[in-house]
N, C-alpha and C. Protein backbone atom coordinates (compact mmCIF):
# COMPACT_ATOMS: atom_id res chain seq x y z
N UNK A 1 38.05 -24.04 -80.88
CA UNK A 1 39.31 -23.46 -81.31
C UNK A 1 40.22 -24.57 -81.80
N UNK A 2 40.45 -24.37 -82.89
CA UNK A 2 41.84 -25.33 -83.78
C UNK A 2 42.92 -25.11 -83.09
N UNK A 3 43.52 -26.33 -82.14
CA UNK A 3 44.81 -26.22 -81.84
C UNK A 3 45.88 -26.54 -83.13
N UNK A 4 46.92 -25.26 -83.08
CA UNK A 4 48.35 -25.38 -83.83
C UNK A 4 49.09 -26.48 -83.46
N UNK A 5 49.35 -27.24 -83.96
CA UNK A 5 50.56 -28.39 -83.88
C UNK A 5 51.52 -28.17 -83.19
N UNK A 6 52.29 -26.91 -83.28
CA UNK A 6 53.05 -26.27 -82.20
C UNK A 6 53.02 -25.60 -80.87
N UNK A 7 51.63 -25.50 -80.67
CA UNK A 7 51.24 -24.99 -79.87
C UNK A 7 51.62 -25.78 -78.33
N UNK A 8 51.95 -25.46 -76.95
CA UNK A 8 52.97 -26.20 -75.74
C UNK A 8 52.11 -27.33 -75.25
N UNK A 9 50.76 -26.63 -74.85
CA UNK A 9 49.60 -27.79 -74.27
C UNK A 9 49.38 -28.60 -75.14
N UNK A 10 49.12 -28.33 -76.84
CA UNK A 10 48.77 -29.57 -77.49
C UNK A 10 49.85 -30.58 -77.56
N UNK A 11 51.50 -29.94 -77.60
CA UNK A 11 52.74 -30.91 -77.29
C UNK A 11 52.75 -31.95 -75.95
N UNK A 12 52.14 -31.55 -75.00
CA UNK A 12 51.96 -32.04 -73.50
C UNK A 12 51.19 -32.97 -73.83
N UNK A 13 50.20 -32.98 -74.76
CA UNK A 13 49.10 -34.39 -74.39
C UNK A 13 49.77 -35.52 -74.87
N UNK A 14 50.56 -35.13 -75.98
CA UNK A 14 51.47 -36.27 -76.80
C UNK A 14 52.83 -36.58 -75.70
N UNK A 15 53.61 -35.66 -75.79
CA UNK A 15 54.24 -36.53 -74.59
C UNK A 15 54.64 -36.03 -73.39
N UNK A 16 54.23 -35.60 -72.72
CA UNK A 16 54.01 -35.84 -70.92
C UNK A 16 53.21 -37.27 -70.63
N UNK A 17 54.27 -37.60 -69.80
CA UNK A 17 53.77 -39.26 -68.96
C UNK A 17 53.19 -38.77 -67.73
N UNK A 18 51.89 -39.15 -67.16
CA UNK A 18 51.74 -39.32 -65.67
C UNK A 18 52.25 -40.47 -65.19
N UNK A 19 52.72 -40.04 -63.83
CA UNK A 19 53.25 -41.77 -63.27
C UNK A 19 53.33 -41.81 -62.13
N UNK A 20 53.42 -42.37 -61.58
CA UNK A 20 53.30 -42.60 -59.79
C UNK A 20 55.11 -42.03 -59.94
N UNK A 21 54.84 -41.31 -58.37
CA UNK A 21 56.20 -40.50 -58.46
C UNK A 21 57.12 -41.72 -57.89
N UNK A 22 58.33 -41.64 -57.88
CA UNK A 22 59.54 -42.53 -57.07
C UNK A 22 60.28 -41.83 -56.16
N UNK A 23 61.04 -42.32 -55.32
CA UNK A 23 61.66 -41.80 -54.29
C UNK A 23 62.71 -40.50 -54.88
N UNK A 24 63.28 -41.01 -56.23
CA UNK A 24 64.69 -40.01 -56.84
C UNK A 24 63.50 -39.00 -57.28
N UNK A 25 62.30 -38.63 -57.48
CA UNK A 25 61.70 -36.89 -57.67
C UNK A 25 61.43 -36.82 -56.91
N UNK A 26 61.62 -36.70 -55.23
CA UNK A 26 61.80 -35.98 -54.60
C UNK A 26 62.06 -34.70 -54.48
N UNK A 27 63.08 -34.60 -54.41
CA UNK A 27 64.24 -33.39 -54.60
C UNK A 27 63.59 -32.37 -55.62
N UNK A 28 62.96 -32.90 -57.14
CA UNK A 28 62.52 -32.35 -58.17
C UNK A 28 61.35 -31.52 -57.57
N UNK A 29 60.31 -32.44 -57.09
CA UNK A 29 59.11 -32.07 -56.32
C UNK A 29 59.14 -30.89 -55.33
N UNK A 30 60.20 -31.26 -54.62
CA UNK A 30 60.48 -30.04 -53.54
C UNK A 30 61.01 -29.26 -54.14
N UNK A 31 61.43 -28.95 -55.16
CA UNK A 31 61.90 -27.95 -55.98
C UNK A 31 60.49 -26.96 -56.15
N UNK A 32 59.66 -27.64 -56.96
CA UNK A 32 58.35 -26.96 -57.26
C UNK A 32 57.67 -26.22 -56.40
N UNK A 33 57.65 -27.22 -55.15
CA UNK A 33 56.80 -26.90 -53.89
C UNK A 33 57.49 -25.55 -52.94
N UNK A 34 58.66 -25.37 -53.19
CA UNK A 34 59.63 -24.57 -52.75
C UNK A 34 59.58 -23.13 -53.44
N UNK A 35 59.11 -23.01 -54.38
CA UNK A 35 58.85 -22.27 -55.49
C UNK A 35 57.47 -21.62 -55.26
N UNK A 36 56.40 -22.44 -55.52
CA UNK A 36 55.03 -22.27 -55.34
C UNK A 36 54.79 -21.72 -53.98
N UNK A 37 54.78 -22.45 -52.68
CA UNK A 37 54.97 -21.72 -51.26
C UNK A 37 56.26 -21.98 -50.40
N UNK A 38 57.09 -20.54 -50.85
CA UNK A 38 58.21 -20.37 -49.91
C UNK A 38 57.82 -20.26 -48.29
N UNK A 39 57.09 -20.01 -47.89
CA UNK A 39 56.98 -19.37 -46.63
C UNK A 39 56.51 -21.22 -45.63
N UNK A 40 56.35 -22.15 -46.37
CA UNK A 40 55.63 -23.82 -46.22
C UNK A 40 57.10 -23.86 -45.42
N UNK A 41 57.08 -24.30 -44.40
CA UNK A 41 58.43 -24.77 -43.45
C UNK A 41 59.00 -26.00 -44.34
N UNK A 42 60.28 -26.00 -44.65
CA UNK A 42 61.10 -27.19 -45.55
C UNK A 42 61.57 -28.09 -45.21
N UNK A 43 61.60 -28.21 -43.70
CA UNK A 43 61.65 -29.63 -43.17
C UNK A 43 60.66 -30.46 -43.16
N UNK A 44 59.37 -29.86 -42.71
CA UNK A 44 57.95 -30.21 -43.28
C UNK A 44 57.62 -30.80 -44.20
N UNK A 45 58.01 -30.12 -45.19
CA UNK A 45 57.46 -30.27 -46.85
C UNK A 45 58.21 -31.69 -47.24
N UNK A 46 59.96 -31.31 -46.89
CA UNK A 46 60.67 -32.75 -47.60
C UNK A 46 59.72 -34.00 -46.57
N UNK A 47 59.27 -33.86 -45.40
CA UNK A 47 59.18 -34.85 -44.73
C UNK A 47 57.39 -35.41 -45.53
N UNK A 48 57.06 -34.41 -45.63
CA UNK A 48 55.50 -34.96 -46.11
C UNK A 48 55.93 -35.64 -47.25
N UNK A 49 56.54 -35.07 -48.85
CA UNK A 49 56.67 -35.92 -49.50
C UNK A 49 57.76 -37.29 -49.84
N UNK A 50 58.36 -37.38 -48.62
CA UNK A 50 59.07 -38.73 -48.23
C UNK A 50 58.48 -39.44 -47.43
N UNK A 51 57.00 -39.22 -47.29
CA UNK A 51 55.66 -40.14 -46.47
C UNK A 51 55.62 -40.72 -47.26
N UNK A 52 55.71 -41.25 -48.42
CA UNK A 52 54.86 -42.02 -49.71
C UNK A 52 55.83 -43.35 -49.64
N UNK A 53 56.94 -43.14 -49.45
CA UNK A 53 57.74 -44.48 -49.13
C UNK A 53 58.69 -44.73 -47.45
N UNK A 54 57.30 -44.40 -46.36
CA UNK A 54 57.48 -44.68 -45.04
C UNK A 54 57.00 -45.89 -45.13
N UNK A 55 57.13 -46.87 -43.72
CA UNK A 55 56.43 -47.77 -43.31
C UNK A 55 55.37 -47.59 -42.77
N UNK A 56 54.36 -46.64 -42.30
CA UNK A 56 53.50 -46.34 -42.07
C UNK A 56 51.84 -46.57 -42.60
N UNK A 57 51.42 -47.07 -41.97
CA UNK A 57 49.63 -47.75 -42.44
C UNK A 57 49.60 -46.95 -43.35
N UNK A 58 49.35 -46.04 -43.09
CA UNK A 58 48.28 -45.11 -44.47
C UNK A 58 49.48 -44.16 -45.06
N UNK A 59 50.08 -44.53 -45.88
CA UNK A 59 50.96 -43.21 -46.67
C UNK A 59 50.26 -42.69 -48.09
N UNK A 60 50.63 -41.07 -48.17
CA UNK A 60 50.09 -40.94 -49.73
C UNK A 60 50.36 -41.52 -50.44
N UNK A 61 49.82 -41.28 -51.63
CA UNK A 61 50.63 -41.42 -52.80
C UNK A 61 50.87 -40.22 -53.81
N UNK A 62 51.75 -40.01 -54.38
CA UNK A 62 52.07 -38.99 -55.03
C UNK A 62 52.53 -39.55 -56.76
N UNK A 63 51.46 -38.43 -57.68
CA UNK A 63 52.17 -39.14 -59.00
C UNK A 63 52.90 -37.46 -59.53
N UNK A 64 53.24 -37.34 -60.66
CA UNK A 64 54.63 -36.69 -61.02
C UNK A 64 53.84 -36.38 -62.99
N UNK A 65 53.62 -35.17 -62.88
CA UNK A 65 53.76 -35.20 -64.79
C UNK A 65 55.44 -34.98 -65.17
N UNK A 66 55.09 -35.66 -66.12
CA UNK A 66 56.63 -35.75 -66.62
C UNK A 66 56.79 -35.12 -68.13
N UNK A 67 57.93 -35.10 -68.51
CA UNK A 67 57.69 -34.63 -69.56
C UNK A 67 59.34 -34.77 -69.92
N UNK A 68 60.34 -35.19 -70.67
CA UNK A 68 61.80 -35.46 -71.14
C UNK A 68 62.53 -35.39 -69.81
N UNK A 69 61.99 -36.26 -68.96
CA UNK A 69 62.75 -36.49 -67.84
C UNK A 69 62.44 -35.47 -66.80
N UNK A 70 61.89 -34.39 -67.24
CA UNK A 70 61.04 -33.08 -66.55
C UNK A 70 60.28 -32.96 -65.60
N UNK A 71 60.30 -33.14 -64.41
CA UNK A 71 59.04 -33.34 -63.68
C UNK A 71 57.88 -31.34 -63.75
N UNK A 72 57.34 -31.56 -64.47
CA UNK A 72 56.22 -30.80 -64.66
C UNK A 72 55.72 -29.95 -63.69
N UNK A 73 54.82 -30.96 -62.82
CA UNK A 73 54.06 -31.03 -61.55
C UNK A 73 53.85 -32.02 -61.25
N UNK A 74 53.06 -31.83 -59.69
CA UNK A 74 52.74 -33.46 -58.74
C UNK A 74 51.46 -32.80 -58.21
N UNK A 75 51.26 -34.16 -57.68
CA UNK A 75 50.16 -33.80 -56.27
C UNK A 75 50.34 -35.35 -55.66
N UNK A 76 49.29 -35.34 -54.46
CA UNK A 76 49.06 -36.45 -54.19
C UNK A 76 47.60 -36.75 -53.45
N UNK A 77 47.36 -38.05 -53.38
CA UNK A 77 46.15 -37.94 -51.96
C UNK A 77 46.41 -39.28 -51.42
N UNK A 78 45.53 -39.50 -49.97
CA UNK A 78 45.55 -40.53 -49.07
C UNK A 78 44.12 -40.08 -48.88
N UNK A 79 43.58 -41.57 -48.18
CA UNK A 79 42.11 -42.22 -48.21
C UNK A 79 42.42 -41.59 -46.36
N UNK A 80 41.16 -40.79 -45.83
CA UNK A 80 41.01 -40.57 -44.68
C UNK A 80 41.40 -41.39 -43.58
N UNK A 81 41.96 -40.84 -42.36
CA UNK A 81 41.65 -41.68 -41.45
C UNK A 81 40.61 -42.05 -40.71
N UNK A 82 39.86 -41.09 -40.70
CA UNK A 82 38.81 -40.90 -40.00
C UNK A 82 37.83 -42.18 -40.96
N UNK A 83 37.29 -41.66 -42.46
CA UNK A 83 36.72 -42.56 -43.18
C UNK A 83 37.18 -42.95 -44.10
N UNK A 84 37.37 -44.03 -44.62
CA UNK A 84 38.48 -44.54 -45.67
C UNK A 84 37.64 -44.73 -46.87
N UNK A 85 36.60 -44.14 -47.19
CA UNK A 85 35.54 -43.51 -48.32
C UNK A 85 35.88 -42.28 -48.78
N UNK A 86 36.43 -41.62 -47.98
CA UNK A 86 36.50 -40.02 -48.04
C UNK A 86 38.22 -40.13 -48.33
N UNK A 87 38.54 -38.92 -49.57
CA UNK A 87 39.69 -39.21 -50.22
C UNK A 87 40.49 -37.89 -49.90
N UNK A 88 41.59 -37.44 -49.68
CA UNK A 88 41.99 -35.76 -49.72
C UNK A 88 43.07 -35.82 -50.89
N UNK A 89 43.23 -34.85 -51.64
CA UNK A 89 44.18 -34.65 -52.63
C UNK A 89 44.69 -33.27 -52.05
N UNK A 90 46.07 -33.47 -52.23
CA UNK A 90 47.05 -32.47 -51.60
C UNK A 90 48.01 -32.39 -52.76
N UNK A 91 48.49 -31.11 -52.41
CA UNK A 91 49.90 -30.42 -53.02
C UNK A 91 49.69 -30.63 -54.55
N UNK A 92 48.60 -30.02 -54.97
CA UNK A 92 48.68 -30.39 -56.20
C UNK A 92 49.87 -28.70 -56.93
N UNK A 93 50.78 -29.20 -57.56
CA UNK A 93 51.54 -28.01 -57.99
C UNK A 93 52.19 -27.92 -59.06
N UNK A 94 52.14 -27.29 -60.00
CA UNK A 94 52.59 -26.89 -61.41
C UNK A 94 53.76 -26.11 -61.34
N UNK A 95 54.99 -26.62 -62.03
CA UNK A 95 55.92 -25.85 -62.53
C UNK A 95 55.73 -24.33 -62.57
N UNK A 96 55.82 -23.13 -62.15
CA UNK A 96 55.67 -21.94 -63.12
C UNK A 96 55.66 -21.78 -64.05
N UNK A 97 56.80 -22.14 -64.89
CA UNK A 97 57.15 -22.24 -66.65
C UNK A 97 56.35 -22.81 -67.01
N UNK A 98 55.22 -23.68 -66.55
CA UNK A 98 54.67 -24.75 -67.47
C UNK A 98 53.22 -24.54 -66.96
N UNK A 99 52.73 -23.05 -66.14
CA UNK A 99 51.24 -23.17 -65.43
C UNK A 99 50.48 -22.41 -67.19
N UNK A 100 49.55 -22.76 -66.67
CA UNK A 100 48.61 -22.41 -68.19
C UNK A 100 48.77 -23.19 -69.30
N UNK A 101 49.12 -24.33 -69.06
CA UNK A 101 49.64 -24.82 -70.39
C UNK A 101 48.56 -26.84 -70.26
N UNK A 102 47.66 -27.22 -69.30
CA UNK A 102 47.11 -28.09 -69.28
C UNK A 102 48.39 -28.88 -68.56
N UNK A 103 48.56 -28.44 -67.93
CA UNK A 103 49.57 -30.09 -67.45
C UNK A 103 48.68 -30.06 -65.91
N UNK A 104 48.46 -28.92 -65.33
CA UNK A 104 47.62 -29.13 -63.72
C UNK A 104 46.45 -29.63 -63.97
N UNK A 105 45.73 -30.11 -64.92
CA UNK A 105 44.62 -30.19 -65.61
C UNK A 105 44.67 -31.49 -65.58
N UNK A 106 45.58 -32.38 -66.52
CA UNK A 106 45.56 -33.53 -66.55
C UNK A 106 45.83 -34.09 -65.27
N UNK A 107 47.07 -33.75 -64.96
CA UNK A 107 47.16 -34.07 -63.62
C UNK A 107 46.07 -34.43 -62.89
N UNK A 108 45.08 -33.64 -62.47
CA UNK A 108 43.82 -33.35 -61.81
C UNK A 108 43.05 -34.25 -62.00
N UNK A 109 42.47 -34.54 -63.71
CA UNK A 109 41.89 -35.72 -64.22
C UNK A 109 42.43 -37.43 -63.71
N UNK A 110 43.59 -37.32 -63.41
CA UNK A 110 44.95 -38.69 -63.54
C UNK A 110 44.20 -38.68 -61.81
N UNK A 111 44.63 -37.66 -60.62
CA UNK A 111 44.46 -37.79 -59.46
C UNK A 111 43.00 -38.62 -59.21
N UNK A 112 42.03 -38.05 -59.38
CA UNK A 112 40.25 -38.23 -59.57
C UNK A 112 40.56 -39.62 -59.94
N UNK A 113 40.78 -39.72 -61.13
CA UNK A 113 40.55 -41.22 -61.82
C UNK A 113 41.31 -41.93 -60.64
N UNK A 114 42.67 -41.90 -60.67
CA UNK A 114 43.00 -43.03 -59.60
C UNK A 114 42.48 -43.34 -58.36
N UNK A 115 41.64 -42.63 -57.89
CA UNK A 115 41.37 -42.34 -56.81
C UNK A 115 39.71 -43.22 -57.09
N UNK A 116 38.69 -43.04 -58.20
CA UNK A 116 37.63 -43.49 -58.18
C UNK A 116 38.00 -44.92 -58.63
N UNK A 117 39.26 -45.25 -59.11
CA UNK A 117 39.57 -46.87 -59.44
C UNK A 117 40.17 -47.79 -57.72
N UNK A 118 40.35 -46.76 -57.15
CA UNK A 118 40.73 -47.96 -55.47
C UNK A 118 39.28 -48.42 -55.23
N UNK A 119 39.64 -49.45 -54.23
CA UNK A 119 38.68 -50.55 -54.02
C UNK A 119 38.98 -50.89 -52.94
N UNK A 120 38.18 -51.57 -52.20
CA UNK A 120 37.50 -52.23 -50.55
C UNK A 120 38.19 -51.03 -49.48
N UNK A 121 37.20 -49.83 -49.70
CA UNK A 121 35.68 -49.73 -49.73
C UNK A 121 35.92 -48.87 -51.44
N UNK A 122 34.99 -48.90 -51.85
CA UNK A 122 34.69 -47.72 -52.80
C UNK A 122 34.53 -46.31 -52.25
N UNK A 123 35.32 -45.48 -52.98
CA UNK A 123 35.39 -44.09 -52.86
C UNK A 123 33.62 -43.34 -52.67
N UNK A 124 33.84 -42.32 -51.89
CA UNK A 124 32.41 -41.79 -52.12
C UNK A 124 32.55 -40.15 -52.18
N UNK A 125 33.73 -39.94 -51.59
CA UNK A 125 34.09 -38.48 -51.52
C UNK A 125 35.80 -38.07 -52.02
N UNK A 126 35.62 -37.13 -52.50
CA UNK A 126 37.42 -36.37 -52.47
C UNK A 126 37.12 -34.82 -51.84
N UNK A 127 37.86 -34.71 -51.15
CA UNK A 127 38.08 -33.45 -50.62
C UNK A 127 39.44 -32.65 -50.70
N UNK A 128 39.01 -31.33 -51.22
CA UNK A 128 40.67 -30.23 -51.22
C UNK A 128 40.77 -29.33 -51.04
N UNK A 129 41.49 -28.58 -49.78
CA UNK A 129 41.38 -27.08 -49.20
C UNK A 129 42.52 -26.59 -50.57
N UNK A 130 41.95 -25.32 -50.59
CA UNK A 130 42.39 -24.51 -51.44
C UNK A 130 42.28 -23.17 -51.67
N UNK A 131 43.03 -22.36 -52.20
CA UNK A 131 43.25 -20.89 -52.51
C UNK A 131 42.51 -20.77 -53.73
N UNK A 132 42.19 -21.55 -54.34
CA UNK A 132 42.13 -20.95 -56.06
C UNK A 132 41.12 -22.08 -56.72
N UNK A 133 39.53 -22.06 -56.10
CA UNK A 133 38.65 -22.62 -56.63
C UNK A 133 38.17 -22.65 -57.83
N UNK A 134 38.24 -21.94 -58.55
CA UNK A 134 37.84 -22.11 -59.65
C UNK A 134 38.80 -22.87 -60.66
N UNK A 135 40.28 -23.25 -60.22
CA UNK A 135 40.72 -24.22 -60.92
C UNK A 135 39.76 -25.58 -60.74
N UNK A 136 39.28 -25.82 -59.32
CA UNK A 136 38.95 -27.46 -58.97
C UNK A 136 37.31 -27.62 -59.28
N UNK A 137 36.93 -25.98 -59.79
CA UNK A 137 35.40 -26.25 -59.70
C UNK A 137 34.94 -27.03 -61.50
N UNK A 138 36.04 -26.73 -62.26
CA UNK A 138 36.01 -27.41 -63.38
C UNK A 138 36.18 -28.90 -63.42
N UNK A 139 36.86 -29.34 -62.55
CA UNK A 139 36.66 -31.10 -62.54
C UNK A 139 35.56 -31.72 -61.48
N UNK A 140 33.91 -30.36 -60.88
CA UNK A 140 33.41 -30.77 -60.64
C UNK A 140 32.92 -30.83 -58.76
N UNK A 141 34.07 -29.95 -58.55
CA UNK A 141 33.85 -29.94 -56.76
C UNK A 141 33.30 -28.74 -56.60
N UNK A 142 32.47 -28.84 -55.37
CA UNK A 142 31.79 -27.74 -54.99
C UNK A 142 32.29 -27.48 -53.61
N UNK A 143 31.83 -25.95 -53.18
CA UNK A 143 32.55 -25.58 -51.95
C UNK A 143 31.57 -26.15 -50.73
N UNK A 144 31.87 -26.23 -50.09
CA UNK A 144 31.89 -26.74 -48.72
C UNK A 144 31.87 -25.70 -47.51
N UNK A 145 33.37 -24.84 -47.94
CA UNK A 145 33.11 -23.40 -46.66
C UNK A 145 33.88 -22.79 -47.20
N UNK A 146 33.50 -21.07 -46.79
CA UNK A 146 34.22 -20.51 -47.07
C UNK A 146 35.21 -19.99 -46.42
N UNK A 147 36.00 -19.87 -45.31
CA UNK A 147 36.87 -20.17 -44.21
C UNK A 147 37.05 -21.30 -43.44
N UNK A 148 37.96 -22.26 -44.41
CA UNK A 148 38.26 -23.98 -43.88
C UNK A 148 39.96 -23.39 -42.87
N UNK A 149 40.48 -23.43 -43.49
CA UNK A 149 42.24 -23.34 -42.69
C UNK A 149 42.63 -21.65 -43.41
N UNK A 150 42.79 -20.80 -42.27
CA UNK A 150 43.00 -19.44 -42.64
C UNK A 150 42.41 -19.01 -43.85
N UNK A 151 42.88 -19.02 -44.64
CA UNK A 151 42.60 -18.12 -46.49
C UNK A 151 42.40 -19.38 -47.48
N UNK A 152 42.27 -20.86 -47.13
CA UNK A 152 42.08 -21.59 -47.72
C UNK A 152 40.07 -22.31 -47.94
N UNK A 153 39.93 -22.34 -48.87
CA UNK A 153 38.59 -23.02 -48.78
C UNK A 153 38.10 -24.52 -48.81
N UNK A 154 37.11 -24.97 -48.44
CA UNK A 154 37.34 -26.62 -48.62
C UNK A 154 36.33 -27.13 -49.80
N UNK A 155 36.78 -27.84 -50.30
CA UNK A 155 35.88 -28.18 -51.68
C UNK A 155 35.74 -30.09 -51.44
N UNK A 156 34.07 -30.36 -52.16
CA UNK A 156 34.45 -31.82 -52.37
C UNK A 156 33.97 -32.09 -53.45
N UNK A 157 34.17 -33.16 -54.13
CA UNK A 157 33.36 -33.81 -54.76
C UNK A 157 33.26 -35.26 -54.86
N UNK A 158 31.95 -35.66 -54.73
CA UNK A 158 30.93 -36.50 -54.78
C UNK A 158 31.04 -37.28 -55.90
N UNK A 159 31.40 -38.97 -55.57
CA UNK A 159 31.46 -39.55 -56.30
C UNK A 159 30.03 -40.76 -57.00
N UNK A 160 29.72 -41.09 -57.71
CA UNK A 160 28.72 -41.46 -58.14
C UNK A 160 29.09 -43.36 -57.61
């Protein structure tokens, strides 16, 4: 299919930035996440994504699509505690206004990649509970179970 020049997703590849998020999208982030699952306790939520700049051994990391100052969507992941081979990607979440349009997509691609570029140890796994597999089965993860955490499923994929 010939993408139109005007068309929103083909505008997104040209300019939406991925970028490691900063402390000031916060607020933006929890906007999204607030949106996507109201019922997620909000002391919770601000506190998970103000883990990324704790003092704490292992914090996520979280990156941010951007787009004219826009934060898009986010996600993030941290390297297991248990095995620091094994990767989890969390909160991955798309704007409403902007779902269907390739920005959770790239995102997705941006997460994976950063994640197979860390080093000592090399990655061997990513893992992500989820509602809605067939978004994650396109970049390649397979299920794992089908009752992981209530209505969520667990997916991994296997890194080469």
């Amino acid at each position: 299919m010939k993408r139109d020049r005007f068309n929103k997703s083909y505008l997104y590849s040209y300019l939406m930035i991925i970028r490691k998020a900063k402390k000031e999208d916060i607020s933006k982030m929890f906007e999204i996440l607030r949106i996507n699952s109201p019922k997620y306790p909000k002391k919770l939520a601000f506190r998970e994504l103000n883990e990324m700049f704790s003092k704490s051994l292992l914090r996520p990391t979280y990156i941010v699509a951007e787009d004219k100052k826009e934060i898009l969507a986010f996600g993030g992941f941290i390297s297991s505690w248990v095995d620091n081979m094994v990767f989890n990607i969390f909160w991955v979440n798309t704007n409403p206004k902007h779902k269907n349009q390739g920005v959770g997509s790239k995102l997705m691609k941006d997460l994976i990649n950063r994640i197979k570029k860390t080093k000592n140890p090399k990655p061997k796994m990513i893992l992500i509970s989820t509602k809605i597999p067939n978004f994650y089965k396109k970049f390649g993860f397979k299920k794992l179970t089908s009752k992981y955490d209530q209505n969520y499923i667990l997916m991994s994929l296997n890194l080469k």
